[in-house]
PDB file of N, CA and C in Angstrom:
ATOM      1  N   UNK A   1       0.850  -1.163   0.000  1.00  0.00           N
ATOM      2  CA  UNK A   1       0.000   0.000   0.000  1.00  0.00           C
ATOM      3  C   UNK A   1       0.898   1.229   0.000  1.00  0.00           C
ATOM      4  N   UNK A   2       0.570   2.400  -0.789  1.00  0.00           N
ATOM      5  CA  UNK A   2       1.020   3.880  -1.255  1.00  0.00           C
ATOM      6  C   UNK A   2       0.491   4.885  -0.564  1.00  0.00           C
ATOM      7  N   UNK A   3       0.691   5.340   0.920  1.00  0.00           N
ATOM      8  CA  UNK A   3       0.014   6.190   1.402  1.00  0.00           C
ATOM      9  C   UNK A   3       1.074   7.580   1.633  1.00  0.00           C
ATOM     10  N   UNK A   4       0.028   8.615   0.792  1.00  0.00           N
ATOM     11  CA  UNK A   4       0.507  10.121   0.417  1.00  0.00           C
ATOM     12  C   UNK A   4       0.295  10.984   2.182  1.00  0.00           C
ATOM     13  N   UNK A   5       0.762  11.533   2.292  1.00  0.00           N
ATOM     14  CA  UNK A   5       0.650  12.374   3.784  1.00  0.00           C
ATOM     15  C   UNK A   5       1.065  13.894   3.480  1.00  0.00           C
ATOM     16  N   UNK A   6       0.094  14.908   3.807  1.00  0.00           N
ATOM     17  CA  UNK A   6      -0.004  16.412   3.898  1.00  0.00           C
ATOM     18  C   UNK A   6       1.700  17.416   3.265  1.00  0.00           C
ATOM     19  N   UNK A   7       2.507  16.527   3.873  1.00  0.00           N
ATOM     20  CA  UNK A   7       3.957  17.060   4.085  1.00  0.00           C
ATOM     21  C   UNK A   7       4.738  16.715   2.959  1.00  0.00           C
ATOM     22  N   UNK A   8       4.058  16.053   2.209  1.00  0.00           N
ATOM     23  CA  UNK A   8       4.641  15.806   0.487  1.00  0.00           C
ATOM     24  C   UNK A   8       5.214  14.237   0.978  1.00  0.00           C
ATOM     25  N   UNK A   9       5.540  13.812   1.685  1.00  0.00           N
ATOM     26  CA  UNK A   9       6.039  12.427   1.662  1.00  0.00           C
ATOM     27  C   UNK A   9       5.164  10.836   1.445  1.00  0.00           C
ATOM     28  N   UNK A  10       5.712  10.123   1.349  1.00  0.00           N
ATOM     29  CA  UNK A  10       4.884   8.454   0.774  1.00  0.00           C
ATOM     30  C   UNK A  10       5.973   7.737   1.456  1.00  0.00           C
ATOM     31  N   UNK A  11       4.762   6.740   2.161  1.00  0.00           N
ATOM     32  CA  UNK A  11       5.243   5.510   3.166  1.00  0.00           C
ATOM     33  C   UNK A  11       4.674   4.370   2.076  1.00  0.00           C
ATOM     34  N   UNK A  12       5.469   3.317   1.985  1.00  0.00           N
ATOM     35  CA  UNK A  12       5.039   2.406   1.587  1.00  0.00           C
ATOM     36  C   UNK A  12       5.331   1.345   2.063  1.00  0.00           C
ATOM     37  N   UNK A  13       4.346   0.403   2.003  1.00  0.00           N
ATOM     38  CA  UNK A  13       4.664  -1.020   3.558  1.00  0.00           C
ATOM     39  C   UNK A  13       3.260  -1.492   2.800  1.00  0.00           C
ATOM     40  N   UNK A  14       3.177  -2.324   4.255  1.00  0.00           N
ATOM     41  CA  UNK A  14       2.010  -3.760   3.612  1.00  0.00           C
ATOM     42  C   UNK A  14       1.487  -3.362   4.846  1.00  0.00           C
ATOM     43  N   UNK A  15      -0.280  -3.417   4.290  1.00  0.00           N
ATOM     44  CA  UNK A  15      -0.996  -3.019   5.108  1.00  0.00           C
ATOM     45  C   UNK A  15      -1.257  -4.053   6.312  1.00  0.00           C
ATOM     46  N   UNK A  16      -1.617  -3.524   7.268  1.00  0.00           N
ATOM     47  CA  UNK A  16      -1.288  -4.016   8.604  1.00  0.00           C
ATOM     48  C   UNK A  16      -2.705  -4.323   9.552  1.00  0.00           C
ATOM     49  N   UNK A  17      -3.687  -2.944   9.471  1.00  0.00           N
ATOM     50  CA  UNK A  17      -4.660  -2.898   9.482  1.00  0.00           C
ATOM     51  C   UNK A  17      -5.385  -1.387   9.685  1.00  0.00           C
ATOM     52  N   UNK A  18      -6.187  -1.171   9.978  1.00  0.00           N
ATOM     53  CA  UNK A  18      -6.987   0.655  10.117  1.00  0.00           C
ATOM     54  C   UNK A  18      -8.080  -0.032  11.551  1.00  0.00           C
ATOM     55  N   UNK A  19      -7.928   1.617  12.064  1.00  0.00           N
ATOM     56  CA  UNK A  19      -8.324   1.054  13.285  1.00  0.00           C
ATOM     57  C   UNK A  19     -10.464   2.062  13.214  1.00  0.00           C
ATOM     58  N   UNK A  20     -10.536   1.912  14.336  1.00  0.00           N
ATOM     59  CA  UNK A  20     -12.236   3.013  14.125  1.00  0.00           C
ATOM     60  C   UNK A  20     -12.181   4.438  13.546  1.00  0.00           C
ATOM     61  N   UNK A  21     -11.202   5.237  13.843  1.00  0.00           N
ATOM     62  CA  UNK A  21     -10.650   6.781  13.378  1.00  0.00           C
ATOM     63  C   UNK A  21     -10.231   6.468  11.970  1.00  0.00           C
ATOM     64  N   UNK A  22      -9.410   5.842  11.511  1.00  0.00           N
ATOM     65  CA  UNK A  22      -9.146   5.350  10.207  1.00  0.00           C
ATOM     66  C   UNK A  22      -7.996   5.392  10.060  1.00  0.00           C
ATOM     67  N   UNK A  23      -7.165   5.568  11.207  1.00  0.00           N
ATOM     68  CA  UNK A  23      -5.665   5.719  10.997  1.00  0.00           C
ATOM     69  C   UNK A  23      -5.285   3.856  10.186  1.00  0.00           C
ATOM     70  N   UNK A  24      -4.102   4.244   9.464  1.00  0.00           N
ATOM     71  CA  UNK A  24      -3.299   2.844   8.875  1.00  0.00           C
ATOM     72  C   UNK A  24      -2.327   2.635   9.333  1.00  0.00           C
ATOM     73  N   UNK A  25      -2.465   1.430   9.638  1.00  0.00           N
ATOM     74  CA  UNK A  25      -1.055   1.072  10.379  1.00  0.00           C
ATOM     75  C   UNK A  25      -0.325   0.370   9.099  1.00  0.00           C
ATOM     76  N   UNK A  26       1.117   0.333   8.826  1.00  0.00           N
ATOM     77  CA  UNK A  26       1.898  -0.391   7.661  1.00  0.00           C
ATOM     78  C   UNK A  26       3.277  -1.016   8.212  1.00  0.00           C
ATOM     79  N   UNK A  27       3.222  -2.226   7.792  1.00  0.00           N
ATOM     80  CA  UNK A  27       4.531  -2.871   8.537  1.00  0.00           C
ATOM     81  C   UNK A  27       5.540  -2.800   7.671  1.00  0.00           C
ATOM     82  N   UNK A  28       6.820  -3.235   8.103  1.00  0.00           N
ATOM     83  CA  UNK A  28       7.672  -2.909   7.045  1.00  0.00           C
ATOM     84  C   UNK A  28       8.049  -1.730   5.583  1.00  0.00           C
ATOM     85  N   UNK A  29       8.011  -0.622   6.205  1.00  0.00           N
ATOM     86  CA  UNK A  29       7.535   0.490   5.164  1.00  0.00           C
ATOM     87  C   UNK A  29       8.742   1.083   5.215  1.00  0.00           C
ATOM     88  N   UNK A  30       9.062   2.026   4.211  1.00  0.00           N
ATOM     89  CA  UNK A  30      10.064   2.602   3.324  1.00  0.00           C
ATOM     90  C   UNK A  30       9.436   3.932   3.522  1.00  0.00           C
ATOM     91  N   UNK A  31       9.709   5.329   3.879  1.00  0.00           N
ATOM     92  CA  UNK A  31       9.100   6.608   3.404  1.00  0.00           C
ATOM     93  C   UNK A  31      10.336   7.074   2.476  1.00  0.00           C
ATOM     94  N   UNK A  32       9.452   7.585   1.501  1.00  0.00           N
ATOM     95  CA  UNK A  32       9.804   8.616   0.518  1.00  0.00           C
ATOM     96  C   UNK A  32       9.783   9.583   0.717  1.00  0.00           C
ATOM     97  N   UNK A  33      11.088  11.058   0.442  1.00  0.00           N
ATOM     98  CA  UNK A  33      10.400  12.024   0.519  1.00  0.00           C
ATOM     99  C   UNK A  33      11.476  12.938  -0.332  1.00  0.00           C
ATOM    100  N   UNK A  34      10.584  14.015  -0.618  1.00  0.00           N
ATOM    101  CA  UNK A  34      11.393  14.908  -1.913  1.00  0.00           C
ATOM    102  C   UNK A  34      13.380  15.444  -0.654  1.00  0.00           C
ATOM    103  N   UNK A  35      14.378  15.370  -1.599  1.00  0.00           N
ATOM    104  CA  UNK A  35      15.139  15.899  -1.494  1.00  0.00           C
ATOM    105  C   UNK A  35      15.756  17.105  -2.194  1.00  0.00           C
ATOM    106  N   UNK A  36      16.464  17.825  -1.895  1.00  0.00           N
ATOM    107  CA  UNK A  36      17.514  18.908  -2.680  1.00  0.00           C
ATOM    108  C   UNK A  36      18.051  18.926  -3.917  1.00  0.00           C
ATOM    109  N   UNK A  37      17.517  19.565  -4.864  1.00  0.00           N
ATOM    110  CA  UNK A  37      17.974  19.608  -6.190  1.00  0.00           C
ATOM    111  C   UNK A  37      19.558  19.404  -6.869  1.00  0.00           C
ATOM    112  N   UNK A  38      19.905  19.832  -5.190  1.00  0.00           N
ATOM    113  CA  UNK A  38      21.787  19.544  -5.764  1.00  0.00           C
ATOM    114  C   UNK A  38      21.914  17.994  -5.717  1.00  0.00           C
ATOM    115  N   UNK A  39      21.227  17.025  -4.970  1.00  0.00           N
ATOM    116  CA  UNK A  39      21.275  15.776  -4.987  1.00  0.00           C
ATOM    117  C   UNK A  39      21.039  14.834  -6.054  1.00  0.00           C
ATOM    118  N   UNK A  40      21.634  14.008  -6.546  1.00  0.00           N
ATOM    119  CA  UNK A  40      21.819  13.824  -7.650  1.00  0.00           C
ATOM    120  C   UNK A  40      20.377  12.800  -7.784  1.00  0.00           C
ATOM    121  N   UNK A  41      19.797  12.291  -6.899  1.00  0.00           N
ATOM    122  CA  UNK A  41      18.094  11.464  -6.652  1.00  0.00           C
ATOM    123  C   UNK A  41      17.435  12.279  -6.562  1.00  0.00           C
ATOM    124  N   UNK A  42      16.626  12.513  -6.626  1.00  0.00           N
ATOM    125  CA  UNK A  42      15.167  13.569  -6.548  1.00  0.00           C
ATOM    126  C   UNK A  42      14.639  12.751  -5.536  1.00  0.00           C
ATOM    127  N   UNK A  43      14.176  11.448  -4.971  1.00  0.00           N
ATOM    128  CA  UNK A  43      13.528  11.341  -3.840  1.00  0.00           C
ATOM    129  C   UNK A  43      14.676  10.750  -2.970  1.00  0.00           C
ATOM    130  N   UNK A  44      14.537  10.936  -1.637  1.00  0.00           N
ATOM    131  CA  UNK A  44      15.082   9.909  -0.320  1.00  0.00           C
ATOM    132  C   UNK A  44      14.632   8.968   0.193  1.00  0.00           C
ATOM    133  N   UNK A  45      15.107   7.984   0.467  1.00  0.00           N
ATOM    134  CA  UNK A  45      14.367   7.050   0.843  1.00  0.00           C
ATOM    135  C   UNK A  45      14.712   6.258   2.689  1.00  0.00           C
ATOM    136  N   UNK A  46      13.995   5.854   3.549  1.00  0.00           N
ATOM    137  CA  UNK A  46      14.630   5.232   4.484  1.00  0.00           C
ATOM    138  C   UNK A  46      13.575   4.099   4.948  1.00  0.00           C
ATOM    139  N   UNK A  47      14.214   3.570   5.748  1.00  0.00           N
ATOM    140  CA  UNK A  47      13.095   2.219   5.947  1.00  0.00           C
ATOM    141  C   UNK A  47      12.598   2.392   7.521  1.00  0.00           C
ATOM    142  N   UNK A  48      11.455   2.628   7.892  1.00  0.00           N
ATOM    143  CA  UNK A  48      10.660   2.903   9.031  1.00  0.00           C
ATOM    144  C   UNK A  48      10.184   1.788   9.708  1.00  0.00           C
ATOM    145  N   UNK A  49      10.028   0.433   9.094  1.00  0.00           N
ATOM    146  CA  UNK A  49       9.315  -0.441   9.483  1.00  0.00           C
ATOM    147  C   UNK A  49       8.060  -0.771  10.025  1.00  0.00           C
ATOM    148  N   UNK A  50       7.063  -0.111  11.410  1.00  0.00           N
ATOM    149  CA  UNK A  50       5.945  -0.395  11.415  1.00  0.00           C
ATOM    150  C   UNK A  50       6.015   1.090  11.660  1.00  0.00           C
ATOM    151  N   UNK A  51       4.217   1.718  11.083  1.00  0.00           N
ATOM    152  CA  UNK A  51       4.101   3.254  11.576  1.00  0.00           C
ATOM    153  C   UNK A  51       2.544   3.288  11.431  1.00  0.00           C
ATOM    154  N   UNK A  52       2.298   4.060  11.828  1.00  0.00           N
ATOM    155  CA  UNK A  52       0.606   4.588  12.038  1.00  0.00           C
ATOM    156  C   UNK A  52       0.299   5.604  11.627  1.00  0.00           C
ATOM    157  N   UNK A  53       0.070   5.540  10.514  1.00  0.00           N
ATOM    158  CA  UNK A  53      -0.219   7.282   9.766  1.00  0.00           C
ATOM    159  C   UNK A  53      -2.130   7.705   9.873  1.00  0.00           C
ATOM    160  N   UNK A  54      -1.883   8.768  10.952  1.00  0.00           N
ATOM    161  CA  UNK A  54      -3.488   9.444  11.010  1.00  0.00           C
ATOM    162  C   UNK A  54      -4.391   9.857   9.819  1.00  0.00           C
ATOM    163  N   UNK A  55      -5.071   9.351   9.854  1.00  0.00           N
ATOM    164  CA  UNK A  55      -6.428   9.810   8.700  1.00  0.00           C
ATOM    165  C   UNK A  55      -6.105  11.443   8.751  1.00  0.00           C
ATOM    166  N   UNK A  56      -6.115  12.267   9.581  1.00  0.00           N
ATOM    167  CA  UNK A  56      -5.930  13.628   9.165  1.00  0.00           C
ATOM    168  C   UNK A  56      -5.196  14.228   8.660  1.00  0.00           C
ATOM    169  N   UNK A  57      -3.914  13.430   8.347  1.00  0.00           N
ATOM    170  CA  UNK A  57      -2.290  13.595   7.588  1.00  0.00           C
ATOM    171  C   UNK A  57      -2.831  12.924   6.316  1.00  0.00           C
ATOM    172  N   UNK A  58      -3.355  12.074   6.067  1.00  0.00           N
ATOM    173  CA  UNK A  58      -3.847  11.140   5.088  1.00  0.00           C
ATOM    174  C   UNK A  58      -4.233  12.044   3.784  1.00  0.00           C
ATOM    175  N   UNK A  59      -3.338  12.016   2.641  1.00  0.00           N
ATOM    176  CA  UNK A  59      -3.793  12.469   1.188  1.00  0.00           C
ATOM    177  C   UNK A  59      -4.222  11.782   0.415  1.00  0.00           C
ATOM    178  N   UNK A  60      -3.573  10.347   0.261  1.00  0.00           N
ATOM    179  CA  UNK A  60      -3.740   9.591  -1.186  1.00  0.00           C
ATOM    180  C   UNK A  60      -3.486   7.990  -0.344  1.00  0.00           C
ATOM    181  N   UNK A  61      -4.005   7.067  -0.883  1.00  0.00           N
ATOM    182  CA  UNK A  61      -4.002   5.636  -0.623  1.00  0.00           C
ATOM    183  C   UNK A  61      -4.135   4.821  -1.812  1.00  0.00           C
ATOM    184  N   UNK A  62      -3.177   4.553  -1.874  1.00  0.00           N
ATOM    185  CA  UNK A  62      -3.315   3.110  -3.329  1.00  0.00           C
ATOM    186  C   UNK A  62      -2.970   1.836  -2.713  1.00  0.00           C
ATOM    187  N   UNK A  63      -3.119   0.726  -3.395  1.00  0.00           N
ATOM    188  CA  UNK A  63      -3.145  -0.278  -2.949  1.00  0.00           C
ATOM    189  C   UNK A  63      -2.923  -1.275  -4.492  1.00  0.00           C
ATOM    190  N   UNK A  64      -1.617  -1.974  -4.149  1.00  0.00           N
ATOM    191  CA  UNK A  64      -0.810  -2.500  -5.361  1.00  0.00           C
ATOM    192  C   UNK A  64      -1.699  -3.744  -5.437  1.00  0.00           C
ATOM    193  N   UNK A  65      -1.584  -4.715  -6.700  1.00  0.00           N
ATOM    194  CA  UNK A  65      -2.132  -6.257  -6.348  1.00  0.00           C
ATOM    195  C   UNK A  65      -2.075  -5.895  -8.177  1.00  0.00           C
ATOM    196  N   UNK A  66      -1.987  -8.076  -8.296  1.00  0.00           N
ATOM    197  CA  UNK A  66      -1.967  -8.224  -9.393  1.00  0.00           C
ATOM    198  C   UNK A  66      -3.297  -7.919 -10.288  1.00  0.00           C
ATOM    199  N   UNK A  67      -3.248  -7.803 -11.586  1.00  0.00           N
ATOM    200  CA  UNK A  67      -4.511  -8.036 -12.393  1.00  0.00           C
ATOM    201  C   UNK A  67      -5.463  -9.330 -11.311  1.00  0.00           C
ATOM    202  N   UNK A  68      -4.621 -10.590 -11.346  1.00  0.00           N
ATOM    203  CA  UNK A  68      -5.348 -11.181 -11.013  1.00  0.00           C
ATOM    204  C   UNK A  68      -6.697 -11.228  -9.454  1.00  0.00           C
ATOM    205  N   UNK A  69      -5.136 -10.562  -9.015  1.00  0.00           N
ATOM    206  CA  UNK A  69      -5.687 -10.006  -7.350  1.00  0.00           C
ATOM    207  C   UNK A  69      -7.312  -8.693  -7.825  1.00  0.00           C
ATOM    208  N   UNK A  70      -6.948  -8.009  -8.730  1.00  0.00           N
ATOM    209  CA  UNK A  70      -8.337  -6.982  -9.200  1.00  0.00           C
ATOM    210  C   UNK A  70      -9.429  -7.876  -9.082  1.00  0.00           C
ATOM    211  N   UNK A  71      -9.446  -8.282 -10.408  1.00  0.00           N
ATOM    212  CA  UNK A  71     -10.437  -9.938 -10.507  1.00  0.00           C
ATOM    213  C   UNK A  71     -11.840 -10.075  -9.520  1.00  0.00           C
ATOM    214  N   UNK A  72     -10.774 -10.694  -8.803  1.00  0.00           N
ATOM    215  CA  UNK A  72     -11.104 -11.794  -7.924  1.00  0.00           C
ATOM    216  C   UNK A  72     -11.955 -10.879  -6.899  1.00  0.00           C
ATOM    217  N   UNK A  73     -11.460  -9.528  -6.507  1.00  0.00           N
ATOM    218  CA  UNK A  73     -12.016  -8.686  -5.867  1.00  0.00           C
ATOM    219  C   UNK A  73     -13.222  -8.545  -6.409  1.00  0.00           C
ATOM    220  N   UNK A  74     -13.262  -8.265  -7.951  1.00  0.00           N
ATOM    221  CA  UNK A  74     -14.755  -7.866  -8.316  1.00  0.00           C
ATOM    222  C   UNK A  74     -15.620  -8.776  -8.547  1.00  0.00           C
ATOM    223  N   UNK A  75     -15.447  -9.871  -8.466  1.00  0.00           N
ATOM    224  CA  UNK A  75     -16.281 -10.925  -8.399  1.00  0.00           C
ATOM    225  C   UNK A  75     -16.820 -11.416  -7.835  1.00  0.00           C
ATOM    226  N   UNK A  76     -18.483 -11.824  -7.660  1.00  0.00           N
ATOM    227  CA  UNK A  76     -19.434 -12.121  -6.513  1.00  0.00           C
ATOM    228  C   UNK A  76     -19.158 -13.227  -6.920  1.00  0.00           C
ATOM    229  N   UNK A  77     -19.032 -13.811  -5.392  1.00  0.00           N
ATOM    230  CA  UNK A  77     -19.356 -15.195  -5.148  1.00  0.00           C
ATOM    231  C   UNK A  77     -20.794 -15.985  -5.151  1.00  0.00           C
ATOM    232  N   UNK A  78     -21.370 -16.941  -6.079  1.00  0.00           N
ATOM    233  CA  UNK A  78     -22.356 -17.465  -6.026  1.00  0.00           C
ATOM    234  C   UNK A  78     -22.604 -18.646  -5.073  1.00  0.00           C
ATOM    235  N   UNK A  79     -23.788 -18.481  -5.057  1.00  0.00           N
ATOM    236  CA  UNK A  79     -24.339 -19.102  -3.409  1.00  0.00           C
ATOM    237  C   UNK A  79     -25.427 -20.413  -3.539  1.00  0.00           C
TER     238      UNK A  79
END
């Protein structure tokens, strides 16, 4: 999961779970965040591991998975 936060930065980790407020928790996550033009990378990267990002910091949420993983999501199960 791709979660955007107010301050221009992106955590990315595997979702973990969301609690009643809607905060996300992500385990193993990486944040991204813009660096200094003299730097020869345009983003930074470091590894955070578990974090809890508040629904009120919360900009953008994607959520990776194969074609196949889409699918399967949109498909009702018959009964």
């Amino acid at each position: 999961m791709l979660v955007g936060i107010k301050d221009g930065r992106f955590f990315l980790g595997n979702f973990y779970c969301i609690d009643k407020q809607g905060n996300i928790i992500l385990q193993d996550t990486v944040e991204y965040r813009s660096t200094r033009r003299s730097s020869p990378s345009p983003m930074e990267q470091r590894c955070i591991g578990l974090i809890l990002i508040p629904s009120s910091c919360r900009t953008s949420c994607h959520v990776d998975c194969s074609i196949d993983e889409q699918l399967s999501l949109l498909s009702i199960p018959e009964k």
